[in-house]
Protein backbone atom coordinates (compact mmCIF):
# COMPACT_ATOMS: atom_id res chain seq x y z
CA UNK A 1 -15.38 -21.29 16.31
CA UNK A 2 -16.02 -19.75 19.75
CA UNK A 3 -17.79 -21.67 22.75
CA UNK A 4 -20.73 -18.69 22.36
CA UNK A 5 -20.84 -19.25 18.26
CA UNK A 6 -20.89 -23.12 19.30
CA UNK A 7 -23.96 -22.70 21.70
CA UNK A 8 -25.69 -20.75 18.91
CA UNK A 9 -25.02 -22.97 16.30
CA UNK A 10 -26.43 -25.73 17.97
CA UNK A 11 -29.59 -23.85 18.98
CA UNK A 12 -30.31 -23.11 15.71
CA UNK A 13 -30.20 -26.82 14.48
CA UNK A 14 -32.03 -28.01 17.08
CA UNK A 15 -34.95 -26.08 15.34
CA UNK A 16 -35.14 -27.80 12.61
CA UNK A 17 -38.43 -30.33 12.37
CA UNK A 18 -36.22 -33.33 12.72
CA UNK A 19 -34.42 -34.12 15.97
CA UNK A 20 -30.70 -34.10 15.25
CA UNK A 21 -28.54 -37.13 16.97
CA UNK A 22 -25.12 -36.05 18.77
CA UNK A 23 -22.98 -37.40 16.38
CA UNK A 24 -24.56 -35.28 13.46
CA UNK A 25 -24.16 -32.33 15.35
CA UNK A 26 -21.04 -33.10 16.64
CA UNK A 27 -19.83 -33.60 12.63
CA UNK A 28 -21.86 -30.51 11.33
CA UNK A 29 -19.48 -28.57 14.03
CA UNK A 30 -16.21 -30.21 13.84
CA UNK A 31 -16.01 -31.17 17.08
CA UNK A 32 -16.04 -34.08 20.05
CA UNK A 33 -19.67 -35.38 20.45
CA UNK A 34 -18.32 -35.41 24.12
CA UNK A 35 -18.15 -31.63 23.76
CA UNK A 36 -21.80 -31.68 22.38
CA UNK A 37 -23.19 -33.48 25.54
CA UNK A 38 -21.65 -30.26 27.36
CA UNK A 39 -22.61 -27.51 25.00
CA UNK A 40 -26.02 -28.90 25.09
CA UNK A 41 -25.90 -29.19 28.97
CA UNK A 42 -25.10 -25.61 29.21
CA UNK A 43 -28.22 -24.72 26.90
CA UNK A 44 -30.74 -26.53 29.00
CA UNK A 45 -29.24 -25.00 32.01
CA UNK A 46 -29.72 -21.71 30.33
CA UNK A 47 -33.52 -22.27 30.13
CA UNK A 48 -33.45 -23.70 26.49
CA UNK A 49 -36.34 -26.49 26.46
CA UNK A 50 -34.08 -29.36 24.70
CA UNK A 51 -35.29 -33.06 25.00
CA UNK A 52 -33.43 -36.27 23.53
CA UNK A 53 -35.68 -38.55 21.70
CA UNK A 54 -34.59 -41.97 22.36
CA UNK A 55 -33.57 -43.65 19.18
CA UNK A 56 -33.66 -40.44 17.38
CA UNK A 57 -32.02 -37.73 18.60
CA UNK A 58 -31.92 -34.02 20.55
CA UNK A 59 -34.59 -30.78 19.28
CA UNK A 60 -36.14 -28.26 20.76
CA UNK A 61 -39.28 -28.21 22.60
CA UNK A 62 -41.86 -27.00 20.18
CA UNK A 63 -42.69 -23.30 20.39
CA UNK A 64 -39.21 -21.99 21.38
CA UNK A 65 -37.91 -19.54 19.10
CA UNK A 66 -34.41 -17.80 19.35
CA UNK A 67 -35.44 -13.83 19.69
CA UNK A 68 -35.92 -11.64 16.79
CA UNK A 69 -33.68 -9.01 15.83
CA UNK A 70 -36.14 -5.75 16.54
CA UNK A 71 -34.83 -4.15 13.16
CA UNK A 72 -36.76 -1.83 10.70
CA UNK A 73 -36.30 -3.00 6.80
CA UNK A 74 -34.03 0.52 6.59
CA UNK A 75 -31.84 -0.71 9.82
CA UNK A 76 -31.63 -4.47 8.62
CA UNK A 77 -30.49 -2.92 4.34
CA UNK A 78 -27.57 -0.66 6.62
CA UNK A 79 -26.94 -4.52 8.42
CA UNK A 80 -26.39 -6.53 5.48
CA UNK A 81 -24.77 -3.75 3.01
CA UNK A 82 -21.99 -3.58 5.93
CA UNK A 83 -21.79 -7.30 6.29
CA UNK A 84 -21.55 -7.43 3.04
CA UNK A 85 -18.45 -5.01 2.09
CA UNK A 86 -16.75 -6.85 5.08
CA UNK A 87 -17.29 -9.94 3.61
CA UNK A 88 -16.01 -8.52 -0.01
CA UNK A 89 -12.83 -6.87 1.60
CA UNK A 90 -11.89 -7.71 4.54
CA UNK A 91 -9.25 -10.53 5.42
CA UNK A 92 -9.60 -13.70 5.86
CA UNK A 93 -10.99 -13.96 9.95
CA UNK A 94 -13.61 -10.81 9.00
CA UNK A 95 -14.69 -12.73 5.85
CA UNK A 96 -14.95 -15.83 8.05
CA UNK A 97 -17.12 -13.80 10.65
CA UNK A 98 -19.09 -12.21 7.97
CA UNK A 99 -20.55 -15.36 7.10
CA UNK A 100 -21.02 -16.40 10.97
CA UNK A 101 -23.25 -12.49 11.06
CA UNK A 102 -24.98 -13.64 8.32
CA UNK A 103 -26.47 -16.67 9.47
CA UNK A 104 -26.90 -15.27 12.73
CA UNK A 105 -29.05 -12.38 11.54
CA UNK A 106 -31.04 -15.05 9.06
CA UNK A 107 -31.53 -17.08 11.95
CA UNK A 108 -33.02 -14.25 14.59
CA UNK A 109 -35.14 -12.20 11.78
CA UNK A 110 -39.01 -12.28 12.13
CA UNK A 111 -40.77 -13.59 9.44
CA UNK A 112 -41.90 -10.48 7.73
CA UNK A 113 -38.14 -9.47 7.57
CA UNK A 114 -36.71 -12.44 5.90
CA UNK A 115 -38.04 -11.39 2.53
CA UNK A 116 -35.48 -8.04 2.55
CA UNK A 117 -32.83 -10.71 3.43
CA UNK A 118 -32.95 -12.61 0.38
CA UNK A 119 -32.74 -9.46 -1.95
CA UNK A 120 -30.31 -8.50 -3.87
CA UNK A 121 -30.14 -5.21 -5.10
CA UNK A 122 -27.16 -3.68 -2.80
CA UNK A 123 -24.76 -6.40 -4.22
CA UNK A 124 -20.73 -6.82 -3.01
CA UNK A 125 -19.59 -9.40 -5.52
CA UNK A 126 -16.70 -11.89 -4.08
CA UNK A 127 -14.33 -11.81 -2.49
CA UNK A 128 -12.35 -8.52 -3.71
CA UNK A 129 -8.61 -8.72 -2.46
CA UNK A 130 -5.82 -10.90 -3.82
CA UNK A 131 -5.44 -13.56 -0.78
CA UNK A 132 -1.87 -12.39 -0.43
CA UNK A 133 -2.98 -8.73 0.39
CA UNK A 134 -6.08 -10.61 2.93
CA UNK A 135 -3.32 -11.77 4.67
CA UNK A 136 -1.54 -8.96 4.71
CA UNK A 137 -4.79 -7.26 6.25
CA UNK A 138 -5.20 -9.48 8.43
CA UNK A 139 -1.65 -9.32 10.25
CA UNK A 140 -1.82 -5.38 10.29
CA UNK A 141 -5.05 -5.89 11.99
CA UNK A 142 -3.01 -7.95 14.33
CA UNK A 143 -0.25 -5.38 15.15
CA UNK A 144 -2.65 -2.30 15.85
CA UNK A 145 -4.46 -4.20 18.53
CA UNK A 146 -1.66 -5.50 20.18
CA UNK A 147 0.43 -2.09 19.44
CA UNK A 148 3.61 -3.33 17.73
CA UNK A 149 5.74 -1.06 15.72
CA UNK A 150 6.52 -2.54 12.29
CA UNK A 151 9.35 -1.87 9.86
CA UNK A 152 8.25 -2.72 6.15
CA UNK A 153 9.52 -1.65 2.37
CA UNK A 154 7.21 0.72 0.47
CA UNK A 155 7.22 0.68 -3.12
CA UNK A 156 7.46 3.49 -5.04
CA UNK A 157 6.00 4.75 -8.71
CA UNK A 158 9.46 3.94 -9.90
CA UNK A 159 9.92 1.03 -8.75
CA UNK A 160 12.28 2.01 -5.98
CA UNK A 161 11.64 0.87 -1.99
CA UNK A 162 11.59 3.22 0.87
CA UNK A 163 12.20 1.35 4.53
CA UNK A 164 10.02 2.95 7.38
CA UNK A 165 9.74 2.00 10.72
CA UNK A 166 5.66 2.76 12.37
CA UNK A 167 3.07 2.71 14.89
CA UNK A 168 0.65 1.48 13.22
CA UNK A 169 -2.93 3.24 14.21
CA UNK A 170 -5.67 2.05 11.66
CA UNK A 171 -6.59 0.89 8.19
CA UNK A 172 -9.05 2.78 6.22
CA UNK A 173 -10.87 1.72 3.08
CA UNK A 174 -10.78 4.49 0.03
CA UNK A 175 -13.28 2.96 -2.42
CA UNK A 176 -11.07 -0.69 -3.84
CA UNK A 177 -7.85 0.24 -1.80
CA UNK A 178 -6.83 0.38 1.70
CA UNK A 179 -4.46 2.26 3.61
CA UNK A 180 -2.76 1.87 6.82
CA UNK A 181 -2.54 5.22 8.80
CA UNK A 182 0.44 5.61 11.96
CA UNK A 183 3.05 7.67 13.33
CA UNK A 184 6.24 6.93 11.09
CA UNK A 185 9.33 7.43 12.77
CA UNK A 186 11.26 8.53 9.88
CA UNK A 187 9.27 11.52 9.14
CA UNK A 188 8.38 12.37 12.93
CA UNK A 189 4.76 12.96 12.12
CA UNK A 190 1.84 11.10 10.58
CA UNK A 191 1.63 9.53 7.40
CA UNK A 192 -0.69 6.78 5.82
CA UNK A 193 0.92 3.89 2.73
CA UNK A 194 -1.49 1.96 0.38
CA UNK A 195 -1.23 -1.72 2.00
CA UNK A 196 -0.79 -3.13 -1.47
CA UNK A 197 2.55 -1.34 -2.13
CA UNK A 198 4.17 -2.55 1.19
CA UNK A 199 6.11 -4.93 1.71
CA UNK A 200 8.75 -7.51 3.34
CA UNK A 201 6.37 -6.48 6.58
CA UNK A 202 8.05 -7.43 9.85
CA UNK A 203 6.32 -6.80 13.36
CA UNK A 204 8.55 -6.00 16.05
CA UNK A 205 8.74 -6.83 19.61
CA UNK A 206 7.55 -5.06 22.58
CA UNK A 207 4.43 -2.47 22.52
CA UNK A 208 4.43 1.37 21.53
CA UNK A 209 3.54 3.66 23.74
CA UNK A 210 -0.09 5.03 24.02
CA UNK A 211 1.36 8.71 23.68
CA UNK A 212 -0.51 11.80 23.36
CA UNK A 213 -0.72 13.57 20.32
CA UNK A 214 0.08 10.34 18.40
CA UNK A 215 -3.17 8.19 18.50
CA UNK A 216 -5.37 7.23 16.11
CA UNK A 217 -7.70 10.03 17.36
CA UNK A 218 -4.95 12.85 17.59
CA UNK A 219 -4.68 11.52 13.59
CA UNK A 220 -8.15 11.80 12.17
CA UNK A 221 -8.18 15.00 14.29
CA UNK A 222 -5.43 16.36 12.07
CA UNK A 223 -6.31 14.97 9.08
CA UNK A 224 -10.13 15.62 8.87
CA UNK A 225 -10.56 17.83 11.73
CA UNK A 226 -12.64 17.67 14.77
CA UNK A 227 -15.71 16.04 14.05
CA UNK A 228 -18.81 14.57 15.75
CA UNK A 229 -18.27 11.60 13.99
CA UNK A 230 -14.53 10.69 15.76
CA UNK A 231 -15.90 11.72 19.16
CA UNK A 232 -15.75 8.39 20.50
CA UNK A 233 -12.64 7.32 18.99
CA UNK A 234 -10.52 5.79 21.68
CA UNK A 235 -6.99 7.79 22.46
CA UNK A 236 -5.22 4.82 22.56
């Protein structure tokens, strides 16, 4: 958990009714009640009202709300649908920060909102990948930020295995399967695999090269054409 997920966490239970001593929050959190004493240092000198009942414990001066999100009931549906799918699909640090979004936006939702929160009719059920192809995910994810090549086996309707070495560029989701999109050296061009038929994966060292007319834009460009809806896709 991050230092500003940390500092939020914290907030939030020092809103409940009760005050909360340092050794409850530091076991709620997993972490050193001498890192408490500092997280909560840093939240009074932020201009959060906390006071430390003697005997008791820390809370929040009475009055002192975290801020709303200012979303409509449409706006705040889009929110949790999206949250949602991640949650459903994703791998395993997306799922993890699914949950964190969720309590965040459950936390910070005016009053009138929280009743949309609670329903159910837009529903992702579970988690929806085998956890061997979440942590497939969730390395791939891994390469295209950093920009490693890979070299990987993909399997083939007959059973065969095809070696390719790639940039890898992007993963898109197509409805209960995802894809992984780059420029493959082999064919000298773009092409795009089903994650769940690769594998023996293997990142390799060093970066590849931001070049032009093989980013992920230059690829949606040829694949979907130029479209207001890839205009701020990065080059690189």
């Amino acid at each position: 958990m991050s230092r500003a997920n940390r500092l939020f966490k914290i907030a939030q239970l020092l809103q409940d009714d009760h005050p909360i001593t340092a050794r409850q929050l530091a076991d709620q959190l997993a972490i050193s009640i001498r890192t408490v004493y500092r997280l909560i240092d840093e939240l009074t000198l932020s201009g959060v009202p906390i006071y430390n009942e003697p005997g008791a414990g820390y809370r929040i001066g009475k009055g002192f709300r975290l801020p709303p999100l200012l979303l409509d009931e449409e706006e705040l549906a889009v929110l949790l649908l999206g949250v949602r799918l991640v949650r459903g699909w994703g791998d395993p640090a997306l799922t993890t920060a699914a949950e964190r979004t969720l309590d965040k936006v459950e936390a910070t939702l005016p009053q009138r909102l929280l009743p949309i929160f609670k329903r159910v009719e837009q529903m992702v059920p579970g988690q929806q990948q085998e956890d061997l192809l979440r942590e497939q995910l969730q390395l791939l994810r891994g390469v295209i930020k950093a920009q490693r090549k890979i070299q990987f086996a993909y399997l083939q309707a007959d059973g065969s295995a095809n070696n390719y070495t790639l940039w890898p560029l992007g993963l898109f989701h197509w409805g209960k399967r995802w894809a992984l999109a780059g420029w493959c050296e082999l064919r000298g061009d773009f092409h795009h695999f089903l994650v769940d038929q690769i594998t023996a994966l293997r990142p390799l060292e060093g970066r590849y090269p931001a070049q032009p007319g093989r980013t992920l834009r230059d690829f949606l460009v040829a694949v979907c054409g130029e479209g207001p809806q890839y205009r701020g896709v990065a080059d690189s």
